[in-house]
C-alpha atoms as a PDB file:
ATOM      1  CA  UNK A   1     -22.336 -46.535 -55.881  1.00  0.00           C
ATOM      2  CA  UNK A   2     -19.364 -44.467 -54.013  1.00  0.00           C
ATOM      3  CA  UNK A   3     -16.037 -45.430 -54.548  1.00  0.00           C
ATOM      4  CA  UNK A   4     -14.343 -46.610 -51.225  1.00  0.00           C
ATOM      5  CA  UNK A   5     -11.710 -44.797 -49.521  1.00  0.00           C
ATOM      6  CA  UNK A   6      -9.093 -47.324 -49.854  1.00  0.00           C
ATOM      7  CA  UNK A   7      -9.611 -47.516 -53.604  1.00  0.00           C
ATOM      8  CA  UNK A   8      -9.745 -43.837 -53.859  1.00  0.00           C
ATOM      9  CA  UNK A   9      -6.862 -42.952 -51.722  1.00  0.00           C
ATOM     10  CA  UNK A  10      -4.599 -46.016 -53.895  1.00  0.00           C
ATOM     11  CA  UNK A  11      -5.966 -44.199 -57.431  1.00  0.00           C
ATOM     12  CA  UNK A  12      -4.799 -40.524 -55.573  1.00  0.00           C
ATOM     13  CA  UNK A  13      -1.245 -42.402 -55.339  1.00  0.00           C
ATOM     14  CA  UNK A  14      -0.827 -43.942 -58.526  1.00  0.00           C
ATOM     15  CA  UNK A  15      -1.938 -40.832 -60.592  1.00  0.00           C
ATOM     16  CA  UNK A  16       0.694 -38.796 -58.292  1.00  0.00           C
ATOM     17  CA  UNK A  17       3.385 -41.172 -59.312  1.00  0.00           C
ATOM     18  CA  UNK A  18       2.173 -40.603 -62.912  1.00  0.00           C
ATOM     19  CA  UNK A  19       1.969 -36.978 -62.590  1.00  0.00           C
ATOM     20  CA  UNK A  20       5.487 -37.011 -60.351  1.00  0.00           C
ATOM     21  CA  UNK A  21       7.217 -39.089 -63.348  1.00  0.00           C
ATOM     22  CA  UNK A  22       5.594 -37.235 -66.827  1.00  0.00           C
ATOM     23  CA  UNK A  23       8.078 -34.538 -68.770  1.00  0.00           C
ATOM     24  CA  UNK A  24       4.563 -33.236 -70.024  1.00  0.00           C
ATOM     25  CA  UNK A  25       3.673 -30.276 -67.684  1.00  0.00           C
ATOM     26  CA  UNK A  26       0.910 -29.865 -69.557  1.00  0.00           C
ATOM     27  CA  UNK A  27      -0.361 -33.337 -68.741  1.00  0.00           C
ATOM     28  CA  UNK A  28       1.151 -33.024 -65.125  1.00  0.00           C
ATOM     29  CA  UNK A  29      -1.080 -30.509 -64.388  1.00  0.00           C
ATOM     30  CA  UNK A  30      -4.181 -32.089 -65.768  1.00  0.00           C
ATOM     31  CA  UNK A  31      -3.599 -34.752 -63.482  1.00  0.00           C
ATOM     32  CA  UNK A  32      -2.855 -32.831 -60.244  1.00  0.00           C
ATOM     33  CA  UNK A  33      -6.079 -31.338 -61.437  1.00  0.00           C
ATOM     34  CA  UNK A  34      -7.818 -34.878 -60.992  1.00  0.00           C
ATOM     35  CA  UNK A  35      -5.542 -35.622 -58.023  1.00  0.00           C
ATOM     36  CA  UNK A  36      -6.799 -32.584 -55.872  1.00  0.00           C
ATOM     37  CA  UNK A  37     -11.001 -33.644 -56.721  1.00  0.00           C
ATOM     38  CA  UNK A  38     -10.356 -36.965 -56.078  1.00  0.00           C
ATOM     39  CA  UNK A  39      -8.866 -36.154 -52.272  1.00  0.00           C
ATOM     40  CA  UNK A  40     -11.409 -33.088 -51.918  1.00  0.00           C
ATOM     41  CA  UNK A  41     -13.883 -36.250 -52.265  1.00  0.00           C
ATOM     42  CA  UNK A  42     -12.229 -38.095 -49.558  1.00  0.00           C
END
């Protein structure tokens, strides 16, 4: 089943807040990481 854009587009957002608010850069980058395939999928 494929995710809808709506939900995908909100999850984008709320990992970029994550990302945006972690002191881990290591983690920060993981999740821009994730960020970027989730909107390539969009």
């Amino acid at each position: 089943m494929k995710a809808s854009t709506d939900f995908l587009l909100a999850l984008s957002t709320k990992l970029q807040e994550i990302a945006d608010n972690t002191a881990d850069m290591e983690t920060e980058s993981e999740l821009n990481e994730l960020i970027d395939k989730i909107n390539e999928s969009i």
